[in-house]
PDB file of N, CA and C in Angstrom:
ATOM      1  N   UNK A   1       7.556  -7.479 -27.041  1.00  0.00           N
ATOM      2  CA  UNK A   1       8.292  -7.280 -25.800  1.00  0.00           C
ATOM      3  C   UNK A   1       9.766  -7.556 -26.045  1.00  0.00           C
ATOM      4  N   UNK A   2      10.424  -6.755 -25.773  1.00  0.00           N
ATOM      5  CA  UNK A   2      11.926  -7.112 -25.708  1.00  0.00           C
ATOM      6  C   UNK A   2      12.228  -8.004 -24.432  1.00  0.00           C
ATOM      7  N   UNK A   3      13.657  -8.109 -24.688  1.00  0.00           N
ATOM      8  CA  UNK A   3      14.277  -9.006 -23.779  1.00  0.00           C
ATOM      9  C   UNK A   3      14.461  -8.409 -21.916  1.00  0.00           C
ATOM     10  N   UNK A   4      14.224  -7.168 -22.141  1.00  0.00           N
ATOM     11  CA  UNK A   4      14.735  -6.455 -20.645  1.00  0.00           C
ATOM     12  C   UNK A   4      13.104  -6.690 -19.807  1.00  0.00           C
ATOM     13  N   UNK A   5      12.110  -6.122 -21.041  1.00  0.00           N
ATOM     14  CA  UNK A   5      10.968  -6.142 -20.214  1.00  0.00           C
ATOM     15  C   UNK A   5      10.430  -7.468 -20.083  1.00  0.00           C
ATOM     16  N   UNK A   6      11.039  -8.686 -20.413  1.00  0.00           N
ATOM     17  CA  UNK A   6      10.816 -10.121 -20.067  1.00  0.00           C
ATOM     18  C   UNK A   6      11.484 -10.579 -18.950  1.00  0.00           C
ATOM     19  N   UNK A   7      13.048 -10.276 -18.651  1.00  0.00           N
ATOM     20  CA  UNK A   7      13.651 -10.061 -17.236  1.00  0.00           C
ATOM     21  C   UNK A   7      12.775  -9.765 -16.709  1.00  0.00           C
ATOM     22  N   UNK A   8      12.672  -8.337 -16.321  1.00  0.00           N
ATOM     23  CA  UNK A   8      11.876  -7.641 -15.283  1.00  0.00           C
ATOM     24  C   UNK A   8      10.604  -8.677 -14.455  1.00  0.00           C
ATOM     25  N   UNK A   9       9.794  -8.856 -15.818  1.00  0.00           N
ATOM     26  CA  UNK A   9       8.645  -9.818 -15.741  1.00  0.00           C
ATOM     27  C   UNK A   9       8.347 -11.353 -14.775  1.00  0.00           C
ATOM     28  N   UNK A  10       9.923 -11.802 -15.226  1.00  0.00           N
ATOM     29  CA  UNK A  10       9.960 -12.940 -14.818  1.00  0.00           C
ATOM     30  C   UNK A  10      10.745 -13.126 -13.573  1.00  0.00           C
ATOM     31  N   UNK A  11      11.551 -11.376 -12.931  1.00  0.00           N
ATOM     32  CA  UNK A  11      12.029 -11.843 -12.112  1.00  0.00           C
ATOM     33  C   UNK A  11      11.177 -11.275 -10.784  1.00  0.00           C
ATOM     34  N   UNK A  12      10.275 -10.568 -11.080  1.00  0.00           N
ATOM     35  CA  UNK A  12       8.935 -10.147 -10.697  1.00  0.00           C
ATOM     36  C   UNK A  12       8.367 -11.763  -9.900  1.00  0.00           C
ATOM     37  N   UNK A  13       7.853 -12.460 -11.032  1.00  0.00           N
ATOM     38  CA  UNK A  13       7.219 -13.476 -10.542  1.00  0.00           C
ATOM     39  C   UNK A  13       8.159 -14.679  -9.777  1.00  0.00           C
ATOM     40  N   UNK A  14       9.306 -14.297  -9.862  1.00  0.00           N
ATOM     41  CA  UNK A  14       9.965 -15.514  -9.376  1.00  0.00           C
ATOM     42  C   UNK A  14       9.688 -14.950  -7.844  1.00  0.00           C
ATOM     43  N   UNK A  15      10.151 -13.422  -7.239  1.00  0.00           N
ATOM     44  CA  UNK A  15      10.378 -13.029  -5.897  1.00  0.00           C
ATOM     45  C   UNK A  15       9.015 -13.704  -5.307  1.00  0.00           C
ATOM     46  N   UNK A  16       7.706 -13.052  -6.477  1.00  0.00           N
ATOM     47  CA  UNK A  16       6.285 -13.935  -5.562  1.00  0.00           C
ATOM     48  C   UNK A  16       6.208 -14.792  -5.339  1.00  0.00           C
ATOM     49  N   UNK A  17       6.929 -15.891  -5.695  1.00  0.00           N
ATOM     50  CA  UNK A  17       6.521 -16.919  -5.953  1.00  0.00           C
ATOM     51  C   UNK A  17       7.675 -17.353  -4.238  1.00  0.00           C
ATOM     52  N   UNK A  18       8.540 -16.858  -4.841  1.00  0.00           N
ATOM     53  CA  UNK A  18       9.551 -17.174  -3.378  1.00  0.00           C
ATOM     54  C   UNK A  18       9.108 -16.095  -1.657  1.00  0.00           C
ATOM     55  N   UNK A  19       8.513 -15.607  -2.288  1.00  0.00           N
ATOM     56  CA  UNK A  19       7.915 -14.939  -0.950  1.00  0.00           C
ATOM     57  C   UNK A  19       7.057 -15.610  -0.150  1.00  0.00           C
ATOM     58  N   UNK A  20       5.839 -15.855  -1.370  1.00  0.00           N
ATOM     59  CA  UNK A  20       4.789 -16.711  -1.021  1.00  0.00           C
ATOM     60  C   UNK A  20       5.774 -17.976  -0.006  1.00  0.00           C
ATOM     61  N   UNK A  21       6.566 -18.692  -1.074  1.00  0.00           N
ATOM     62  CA  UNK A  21       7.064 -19.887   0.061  1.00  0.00           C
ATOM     63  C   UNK A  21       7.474 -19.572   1.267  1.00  0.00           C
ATOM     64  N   UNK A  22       8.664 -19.171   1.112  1.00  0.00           N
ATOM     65  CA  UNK A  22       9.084 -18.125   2.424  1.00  0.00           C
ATOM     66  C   UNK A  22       8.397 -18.140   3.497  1.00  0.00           C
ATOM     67  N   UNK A  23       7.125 -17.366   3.307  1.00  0.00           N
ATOM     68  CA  UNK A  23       5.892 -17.157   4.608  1.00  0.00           C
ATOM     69  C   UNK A  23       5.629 -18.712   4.665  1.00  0.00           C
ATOM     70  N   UNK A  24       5.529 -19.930   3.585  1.00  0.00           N
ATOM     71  CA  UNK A  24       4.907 -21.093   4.490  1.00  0.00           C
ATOM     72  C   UNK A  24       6.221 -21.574   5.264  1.00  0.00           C
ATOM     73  N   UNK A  25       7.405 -21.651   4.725  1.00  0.00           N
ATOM     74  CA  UNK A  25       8.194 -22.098   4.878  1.00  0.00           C
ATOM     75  C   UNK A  25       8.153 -21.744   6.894  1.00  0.00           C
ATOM     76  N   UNK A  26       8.502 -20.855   7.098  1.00  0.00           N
ATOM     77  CA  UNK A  26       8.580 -20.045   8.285  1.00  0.00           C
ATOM     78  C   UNK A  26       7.578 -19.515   8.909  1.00  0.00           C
ATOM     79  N   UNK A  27       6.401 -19.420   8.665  1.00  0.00           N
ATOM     80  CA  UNK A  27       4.938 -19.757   9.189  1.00  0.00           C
ATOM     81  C   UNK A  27       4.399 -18.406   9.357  1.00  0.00           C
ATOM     82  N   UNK A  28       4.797 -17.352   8.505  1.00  0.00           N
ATOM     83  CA  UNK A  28       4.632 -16.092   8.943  1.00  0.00           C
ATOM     84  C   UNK A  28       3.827 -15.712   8.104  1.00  0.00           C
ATOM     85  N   UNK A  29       3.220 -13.923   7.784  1.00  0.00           N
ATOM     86  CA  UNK A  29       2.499 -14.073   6.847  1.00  0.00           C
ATOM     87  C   UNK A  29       3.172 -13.183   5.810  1.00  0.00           C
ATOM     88  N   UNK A  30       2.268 -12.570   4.359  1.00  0.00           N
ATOM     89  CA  UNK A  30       3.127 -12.205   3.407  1.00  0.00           C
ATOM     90  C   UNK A  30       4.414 -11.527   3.498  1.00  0.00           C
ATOM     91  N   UNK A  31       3.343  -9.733   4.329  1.00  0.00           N
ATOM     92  CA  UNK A  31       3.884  -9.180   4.486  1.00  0.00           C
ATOM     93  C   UNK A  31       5.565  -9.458   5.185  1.00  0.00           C
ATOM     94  N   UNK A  32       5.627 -10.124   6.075  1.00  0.00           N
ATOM     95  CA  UNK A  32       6.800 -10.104   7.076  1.00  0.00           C
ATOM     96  C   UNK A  32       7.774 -10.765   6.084  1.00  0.00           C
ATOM     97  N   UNK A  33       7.511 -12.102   5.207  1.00  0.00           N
ATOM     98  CA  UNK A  33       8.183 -12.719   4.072  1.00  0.00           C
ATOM     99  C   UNK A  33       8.830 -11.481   3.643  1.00  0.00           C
ATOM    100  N   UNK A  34       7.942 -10.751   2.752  1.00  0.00           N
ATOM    101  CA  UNK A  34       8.528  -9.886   1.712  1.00  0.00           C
ATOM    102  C   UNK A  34       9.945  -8.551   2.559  1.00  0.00           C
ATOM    103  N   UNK A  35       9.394  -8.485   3.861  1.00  0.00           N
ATOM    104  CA  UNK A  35      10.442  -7.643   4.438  1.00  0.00           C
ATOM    105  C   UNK A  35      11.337  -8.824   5.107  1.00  0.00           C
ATOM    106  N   UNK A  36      11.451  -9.182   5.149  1.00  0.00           N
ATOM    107  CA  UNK A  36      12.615 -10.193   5.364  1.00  0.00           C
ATOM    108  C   UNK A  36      13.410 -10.368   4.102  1.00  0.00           C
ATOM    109  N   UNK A  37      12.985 -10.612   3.061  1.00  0.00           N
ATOM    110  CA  UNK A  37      13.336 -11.119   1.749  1.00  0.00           C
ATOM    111  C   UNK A  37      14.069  -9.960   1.175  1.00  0.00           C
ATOM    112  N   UNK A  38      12.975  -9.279   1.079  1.00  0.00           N
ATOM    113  CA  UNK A  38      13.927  -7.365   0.609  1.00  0.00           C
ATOM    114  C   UNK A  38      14.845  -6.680   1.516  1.00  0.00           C
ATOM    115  N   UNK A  39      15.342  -7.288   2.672  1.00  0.00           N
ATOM    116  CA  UNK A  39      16.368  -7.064   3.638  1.00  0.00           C
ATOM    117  C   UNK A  39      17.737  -7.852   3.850  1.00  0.00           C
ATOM    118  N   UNK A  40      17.456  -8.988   2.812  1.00  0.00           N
ATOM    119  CA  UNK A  40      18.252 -10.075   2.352  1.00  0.00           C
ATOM    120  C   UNK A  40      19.389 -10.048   1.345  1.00  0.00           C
ATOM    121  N   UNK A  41      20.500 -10.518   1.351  1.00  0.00           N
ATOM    122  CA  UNK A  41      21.307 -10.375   0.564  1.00  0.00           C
ATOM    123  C   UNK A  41      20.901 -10.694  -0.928  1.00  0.00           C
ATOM    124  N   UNK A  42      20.371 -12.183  -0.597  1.00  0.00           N
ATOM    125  CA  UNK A  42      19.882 -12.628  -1.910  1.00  0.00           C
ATOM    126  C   UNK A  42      18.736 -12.012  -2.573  1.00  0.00           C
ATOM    127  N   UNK A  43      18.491 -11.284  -1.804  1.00  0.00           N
ATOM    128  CA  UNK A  43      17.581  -9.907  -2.875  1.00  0.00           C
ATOM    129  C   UNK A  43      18.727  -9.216  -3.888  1.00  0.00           C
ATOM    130  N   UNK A  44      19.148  -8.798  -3.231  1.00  0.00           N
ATOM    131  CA  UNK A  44      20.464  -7.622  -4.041  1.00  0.00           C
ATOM    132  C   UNK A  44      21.245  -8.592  -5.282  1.00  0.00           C
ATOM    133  N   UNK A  45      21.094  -9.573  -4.928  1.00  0.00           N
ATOM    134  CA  UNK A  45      21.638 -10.600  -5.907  1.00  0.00           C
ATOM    135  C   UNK A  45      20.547 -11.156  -7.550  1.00  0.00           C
ATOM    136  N   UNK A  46      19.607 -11.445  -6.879  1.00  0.00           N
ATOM    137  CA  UNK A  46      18.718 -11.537  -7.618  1.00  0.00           C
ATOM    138  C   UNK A  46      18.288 -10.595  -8.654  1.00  0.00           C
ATOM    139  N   UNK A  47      18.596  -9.163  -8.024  1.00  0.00           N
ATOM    140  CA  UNK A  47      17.690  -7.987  -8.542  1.00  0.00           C
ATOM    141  C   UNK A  47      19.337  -7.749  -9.673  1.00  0.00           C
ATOM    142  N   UNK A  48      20.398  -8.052  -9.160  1.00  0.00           N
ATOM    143  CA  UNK A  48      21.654  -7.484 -10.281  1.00  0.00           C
ATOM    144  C   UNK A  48      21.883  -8.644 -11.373  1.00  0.00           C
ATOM    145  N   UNK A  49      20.860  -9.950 -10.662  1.00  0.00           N
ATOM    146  CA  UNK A  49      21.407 -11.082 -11.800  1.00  0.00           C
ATOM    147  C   UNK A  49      22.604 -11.686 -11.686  1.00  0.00           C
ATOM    148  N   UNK A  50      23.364 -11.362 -10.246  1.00  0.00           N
ATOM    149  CA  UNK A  50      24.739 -12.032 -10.024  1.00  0.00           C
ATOM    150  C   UNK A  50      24.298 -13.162  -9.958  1.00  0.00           C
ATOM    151  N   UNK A  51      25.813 -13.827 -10.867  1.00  0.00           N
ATOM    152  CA  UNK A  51      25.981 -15.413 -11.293  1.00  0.00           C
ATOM    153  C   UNK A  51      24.990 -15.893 -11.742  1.00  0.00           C
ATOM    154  N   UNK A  52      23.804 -15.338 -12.783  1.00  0.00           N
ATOM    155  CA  UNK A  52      22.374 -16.172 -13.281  1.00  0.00           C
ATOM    156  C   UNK A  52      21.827 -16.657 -12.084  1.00  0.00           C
ATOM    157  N   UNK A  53      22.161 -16.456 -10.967  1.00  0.00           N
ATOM    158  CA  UNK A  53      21.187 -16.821  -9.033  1.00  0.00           C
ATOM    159  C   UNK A  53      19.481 -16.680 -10.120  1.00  0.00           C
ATOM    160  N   UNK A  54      19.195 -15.753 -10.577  1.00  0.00           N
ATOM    161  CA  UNK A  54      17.822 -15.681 -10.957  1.00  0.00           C
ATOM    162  C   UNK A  54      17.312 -16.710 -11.454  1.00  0.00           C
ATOM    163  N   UNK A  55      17.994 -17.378 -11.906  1.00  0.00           N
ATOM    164  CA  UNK A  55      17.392 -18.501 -13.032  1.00  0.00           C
ATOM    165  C   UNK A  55      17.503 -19.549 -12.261  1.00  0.00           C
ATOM    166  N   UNK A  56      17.736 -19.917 -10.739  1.00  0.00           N
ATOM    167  CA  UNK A  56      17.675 -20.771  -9.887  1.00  0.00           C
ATOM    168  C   UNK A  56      16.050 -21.272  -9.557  1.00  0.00           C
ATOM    169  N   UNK A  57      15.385 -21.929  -8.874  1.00  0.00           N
ATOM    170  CA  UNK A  57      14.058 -22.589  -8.507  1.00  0.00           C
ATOM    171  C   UNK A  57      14.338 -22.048  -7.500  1.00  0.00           C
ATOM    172  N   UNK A  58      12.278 -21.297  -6.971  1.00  0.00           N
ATOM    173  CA  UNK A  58      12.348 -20.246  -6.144  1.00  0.00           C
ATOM    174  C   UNK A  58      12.557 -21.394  -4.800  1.00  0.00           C
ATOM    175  N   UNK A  59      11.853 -22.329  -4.900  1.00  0.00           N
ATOM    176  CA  UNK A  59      12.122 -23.592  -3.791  1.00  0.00           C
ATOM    177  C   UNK A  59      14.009 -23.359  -3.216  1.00  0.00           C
ATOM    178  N   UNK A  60      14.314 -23.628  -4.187  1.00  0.00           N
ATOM    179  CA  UNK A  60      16.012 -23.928  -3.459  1.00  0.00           C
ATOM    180  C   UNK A  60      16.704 -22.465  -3.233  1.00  0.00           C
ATOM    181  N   UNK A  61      16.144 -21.212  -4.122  1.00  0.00           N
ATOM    182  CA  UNK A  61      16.462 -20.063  -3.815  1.00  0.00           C
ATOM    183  C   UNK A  61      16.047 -19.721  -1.853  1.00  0.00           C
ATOM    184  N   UNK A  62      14.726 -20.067  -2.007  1.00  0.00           N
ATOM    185  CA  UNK A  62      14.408 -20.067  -0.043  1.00  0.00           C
ATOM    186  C   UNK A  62      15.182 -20.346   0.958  1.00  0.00           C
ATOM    187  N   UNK A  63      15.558 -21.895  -0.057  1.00  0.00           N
ATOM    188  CA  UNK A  63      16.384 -23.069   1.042  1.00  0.00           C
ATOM    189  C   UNK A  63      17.819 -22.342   1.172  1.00  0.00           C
ATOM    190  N   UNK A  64      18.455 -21.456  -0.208  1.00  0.00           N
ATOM    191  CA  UNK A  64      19.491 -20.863  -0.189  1.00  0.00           C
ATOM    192  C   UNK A  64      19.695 -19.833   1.434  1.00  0.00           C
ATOM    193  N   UNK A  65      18.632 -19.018   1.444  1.00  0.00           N
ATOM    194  CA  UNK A  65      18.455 -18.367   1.868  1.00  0.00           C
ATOM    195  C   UNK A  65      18.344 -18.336   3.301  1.00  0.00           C
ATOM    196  N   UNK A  66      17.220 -19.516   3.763  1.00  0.00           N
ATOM    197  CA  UNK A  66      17.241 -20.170   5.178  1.00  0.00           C
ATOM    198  C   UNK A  66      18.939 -20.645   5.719  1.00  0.00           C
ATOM    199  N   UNK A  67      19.483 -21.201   4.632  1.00  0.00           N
ATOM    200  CA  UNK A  67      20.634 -21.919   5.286  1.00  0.00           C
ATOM    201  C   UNK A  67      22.104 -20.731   5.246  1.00  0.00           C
ATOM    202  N   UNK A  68      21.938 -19.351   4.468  1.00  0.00           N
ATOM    203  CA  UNK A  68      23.126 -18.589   4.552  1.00  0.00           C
ATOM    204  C   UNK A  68      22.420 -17.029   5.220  1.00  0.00           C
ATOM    205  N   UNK A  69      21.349 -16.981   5.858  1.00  0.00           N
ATOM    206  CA  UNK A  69      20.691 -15.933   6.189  1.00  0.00           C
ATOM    207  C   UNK A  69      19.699 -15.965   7.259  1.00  0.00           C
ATOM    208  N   UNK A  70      20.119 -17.006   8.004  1.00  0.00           N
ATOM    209  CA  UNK A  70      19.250 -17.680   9.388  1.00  0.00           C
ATOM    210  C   UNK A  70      19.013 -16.647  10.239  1.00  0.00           C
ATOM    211  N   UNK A  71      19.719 -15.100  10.384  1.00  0.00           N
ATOM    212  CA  UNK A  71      19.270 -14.482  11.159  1.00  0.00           C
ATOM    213  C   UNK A  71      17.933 -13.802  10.840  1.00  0.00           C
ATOM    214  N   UNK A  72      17.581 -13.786   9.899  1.00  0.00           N
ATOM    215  CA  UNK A  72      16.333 -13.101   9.374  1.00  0.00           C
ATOM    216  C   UNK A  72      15.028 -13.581   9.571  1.00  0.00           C
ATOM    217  N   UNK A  73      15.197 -14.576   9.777  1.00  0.00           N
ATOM    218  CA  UNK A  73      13.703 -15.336  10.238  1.00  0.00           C
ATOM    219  C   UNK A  73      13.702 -16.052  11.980  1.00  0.00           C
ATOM    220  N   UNK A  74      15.123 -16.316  12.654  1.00  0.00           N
ATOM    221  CA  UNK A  74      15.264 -16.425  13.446  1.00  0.00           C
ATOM    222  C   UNK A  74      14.295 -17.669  14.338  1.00  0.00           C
ATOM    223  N   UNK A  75      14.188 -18.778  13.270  1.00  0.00           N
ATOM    224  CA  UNK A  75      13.504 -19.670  13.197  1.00  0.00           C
ATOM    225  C   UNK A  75      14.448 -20.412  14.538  1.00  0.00           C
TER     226      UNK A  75
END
C-alpha cells in the first residue's frame, strides 16, 4: 500500500469514528450525524488535510465542531 491509499484509509475511519460520536454526543442517530457532519466546514477541512486538522482525536475534532458550528445540531 502506498502512502495515499493509507490517507484515504485512515481518514475514512477517523470520519466513522467521529460520526459515530457525534450521534451520541447530540442524541441523534447515524444517519442525521453523518449529514450534519458532511454539511460542515470541518468536513471540507478534513477531506483537504488543512493544517494536519486530520491527525487531530476524533473526540476533540466533535468538540471542535460543536463549539465553531452550533448551528448544525441546534442543540
Amino acid at each position: 500500500m502506498d502512502g495515499e491509499v493509507l490517507e484515504k484509509i485512515y481518514k475514512e475511519r477517523l470520519e466513522e469514528r467521529l460520526i459515530a460520536h457525534l450521534a451520541e454526543m447530540h442524541h441523534c442517530d447515524l444517519n442525521q450525524a453523518m449529514d450534519k457532519y458532511y454539511h460542515s466546514r470541518l468536513a471540507d477541512k478534513i477531506a483537504s488535510g488543512e493544517y494536519g486538522i486530520q491527525y487531530l482525536d476524533y473526540k476533540v475534532l466533535a468538540q471542535m465542531l460543536a463549539e465553531t458550528e452550533p448551528e448544525l445540531f441546534g442543540d
